[in-house]
C-alpha atoms as a PDB file:
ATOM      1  CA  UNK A   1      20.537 100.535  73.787  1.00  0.00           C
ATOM      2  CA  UNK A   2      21.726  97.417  73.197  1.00  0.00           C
ATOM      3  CA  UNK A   3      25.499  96.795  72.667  1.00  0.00           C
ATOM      4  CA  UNK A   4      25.163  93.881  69.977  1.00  0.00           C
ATOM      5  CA  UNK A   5      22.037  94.966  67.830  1.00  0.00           C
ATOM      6  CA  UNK A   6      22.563  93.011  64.587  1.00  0.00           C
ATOM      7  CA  UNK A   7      23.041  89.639  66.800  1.00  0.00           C
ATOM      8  CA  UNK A   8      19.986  90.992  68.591  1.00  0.00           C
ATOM      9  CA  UNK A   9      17.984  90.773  65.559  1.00  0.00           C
ATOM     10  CA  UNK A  10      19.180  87.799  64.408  1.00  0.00           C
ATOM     11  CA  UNK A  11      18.047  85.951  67.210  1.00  0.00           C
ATOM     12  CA  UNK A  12      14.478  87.894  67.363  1.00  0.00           C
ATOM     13  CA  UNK A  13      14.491  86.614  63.745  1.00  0.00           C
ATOM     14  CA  UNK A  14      15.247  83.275  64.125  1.00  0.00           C
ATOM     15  CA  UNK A  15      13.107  82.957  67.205  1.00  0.00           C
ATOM     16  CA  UNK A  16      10.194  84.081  65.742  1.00  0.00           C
ATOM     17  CA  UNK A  17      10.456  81.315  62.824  1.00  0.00           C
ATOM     18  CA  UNK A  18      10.893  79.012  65.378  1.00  0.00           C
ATOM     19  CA  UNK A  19       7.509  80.141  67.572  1.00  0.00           C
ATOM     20  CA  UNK A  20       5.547  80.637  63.828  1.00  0.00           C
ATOM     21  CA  UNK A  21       6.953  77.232  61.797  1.00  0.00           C
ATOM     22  CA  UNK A  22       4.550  74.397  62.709  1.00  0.00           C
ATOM     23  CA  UNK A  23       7.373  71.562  62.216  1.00  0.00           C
ATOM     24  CA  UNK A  24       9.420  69.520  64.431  1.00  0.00           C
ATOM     25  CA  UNK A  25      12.615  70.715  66.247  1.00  0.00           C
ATOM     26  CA  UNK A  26      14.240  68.330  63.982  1.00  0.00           C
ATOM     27  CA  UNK A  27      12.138  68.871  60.814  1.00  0.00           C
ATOM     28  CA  UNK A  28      12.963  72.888  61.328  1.00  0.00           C
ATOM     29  CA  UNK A  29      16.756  72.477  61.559  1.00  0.00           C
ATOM     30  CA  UNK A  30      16.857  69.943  58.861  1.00  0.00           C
ATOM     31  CA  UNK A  31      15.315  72.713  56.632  1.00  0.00           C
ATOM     32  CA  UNK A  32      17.459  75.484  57.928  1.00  0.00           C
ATOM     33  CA  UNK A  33      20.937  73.312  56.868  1.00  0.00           C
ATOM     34  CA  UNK A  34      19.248  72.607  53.339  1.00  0.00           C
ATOM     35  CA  UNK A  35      18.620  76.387  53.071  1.00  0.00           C
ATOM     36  CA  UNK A  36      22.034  77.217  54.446  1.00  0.00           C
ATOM     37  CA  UNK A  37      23.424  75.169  51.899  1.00  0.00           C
ATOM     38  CA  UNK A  38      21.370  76.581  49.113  1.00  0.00           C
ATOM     39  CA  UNK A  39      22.895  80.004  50.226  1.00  0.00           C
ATOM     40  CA  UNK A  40      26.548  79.411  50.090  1.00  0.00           C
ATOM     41  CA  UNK A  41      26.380  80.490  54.014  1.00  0.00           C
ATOM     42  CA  UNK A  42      29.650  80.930  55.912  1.00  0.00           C
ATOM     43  CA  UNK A  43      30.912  78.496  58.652  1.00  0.00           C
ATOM     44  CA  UNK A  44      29.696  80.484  61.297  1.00  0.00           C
ATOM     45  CA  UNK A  45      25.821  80.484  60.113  1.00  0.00           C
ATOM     46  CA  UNK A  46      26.698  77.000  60.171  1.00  0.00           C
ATOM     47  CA  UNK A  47      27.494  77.020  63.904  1.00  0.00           C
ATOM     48  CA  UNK A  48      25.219  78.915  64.836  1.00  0.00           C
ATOM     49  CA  UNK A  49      22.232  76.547  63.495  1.00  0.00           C
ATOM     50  CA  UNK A  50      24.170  73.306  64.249  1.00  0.00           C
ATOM     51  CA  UNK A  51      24.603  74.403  67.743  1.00  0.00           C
ATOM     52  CA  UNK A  52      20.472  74.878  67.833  1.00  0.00           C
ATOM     53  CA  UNK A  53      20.540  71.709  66.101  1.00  0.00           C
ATOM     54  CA  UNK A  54      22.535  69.747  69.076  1.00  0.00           C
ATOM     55  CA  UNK A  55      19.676  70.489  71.683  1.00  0.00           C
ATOM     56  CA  UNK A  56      17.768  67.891  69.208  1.00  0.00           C
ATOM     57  CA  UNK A  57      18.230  64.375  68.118  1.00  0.00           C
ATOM     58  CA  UNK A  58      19.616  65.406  64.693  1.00  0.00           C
ATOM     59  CA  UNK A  59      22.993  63.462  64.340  1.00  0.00           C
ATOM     60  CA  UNK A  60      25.783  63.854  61.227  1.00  0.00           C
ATOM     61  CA  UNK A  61      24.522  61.447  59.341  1.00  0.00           C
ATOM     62  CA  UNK A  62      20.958  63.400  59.497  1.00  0.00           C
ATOM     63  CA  UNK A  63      23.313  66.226  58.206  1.00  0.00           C
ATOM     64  CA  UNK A  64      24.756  64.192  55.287  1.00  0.00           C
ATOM     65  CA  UNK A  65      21.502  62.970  54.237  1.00  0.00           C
ATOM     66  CA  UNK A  66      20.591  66.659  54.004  1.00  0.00           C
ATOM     67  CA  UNK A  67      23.898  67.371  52.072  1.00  0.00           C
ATOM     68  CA  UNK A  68      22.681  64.085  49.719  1.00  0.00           C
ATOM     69  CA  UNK A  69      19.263  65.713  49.375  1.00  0.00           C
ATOM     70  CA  UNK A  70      20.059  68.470  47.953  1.00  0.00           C
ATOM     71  CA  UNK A  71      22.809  67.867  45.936  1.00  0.00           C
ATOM     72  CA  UNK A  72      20.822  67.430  42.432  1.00  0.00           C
ATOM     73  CA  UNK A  73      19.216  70.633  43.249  1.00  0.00           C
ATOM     74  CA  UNK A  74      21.717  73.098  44.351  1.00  0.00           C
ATOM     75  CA  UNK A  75      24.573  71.383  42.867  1.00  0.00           C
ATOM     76  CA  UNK A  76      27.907  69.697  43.599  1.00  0.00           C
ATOM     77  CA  UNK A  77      30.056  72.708  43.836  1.00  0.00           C
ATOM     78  CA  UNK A  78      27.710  74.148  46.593  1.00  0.00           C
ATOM     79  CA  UNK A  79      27.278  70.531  48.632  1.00  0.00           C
ATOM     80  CA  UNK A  80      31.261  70.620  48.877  1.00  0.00           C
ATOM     81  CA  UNK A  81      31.494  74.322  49.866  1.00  0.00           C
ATOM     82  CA  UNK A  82      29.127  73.531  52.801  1.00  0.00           C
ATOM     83  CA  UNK A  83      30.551  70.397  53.655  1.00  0.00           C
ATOM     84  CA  UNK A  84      33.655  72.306  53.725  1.00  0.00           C
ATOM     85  CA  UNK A  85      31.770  74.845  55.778  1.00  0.00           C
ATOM     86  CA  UNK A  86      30.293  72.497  57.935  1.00  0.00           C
ATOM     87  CA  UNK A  87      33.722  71.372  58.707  1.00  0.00           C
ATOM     88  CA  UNK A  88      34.978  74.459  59.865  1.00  0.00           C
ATOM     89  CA  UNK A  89      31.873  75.345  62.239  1.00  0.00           C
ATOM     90  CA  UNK A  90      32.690  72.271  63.856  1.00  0.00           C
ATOM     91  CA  UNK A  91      36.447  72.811  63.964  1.00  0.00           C
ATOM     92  CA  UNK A  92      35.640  76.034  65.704  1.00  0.00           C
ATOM     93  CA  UNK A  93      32.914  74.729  68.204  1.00  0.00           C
ATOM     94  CA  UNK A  94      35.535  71.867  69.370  1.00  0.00           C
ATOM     95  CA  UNK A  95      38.245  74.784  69.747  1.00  0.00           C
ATOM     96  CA  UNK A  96      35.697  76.813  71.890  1.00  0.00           C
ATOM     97  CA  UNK A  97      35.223  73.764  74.321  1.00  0.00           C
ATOM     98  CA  UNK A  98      38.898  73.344  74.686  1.00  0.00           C
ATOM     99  CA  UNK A  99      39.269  76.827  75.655  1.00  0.00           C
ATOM    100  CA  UNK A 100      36.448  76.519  77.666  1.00  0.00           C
ATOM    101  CA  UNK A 101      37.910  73.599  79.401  1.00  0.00           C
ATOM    102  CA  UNK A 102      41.477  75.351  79.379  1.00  0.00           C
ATOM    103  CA  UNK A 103      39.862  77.904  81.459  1.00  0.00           C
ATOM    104  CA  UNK A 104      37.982  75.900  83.794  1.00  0.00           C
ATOM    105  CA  UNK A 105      41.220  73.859  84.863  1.00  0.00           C
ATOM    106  CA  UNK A 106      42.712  77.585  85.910  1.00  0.00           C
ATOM    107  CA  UNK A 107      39.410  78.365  87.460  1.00  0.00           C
END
């Protein structure tokens, strides 16, 4: 039995949309970060999705536009909660590579 089930099923999850969504890399994160956004999602489903989204050519400003997008639909109060969210997920990926790098200078 597996030690970390729900994360296990996330990742089936989102790996089967991946396999069964006939779009882009890029086309399929762009429309996971307008969904996230439409959902109020915390920082780390943020991370999570951004990090997927670094192994493409997606940049911030592709992130922005999505932000932009959206806005008129989902409204301002949610574009600023996920910028603000967005902000975070990257706050804590840059912390996790300067503890990463911490601990490679002891290694």
């Amino acid at each position: 039995m597996s030690e970390t089930p729900l994360l296990d099923t996330i990742l089936e999850m989102s790996a089967a949309s991946v396999e069964r969504a006939n779009l882009s890399p890029e086309a399929l994160m762009l429309v996971r970060l307008a969904a996230l956004v439409a959902v109020d999602a915390p920082p780390a489903s943020f991370l999570v999705n951004l990090g997927a989204g670094a192994q493409t050519d997606l940049t911030l400003e592709d992130a922005r536009s999505v932000l932009i997008a959206v806005a008129p639909i989902v409204g301002g109060p949610r574009v600023v909660s996920a910028a603000g969210n967005i902000a975070r997920a990257l706050g804590f990926a840059a912390l996790s590579l300067e503890v990463d790098e911490d601990e490679a200078d002891k290694g």
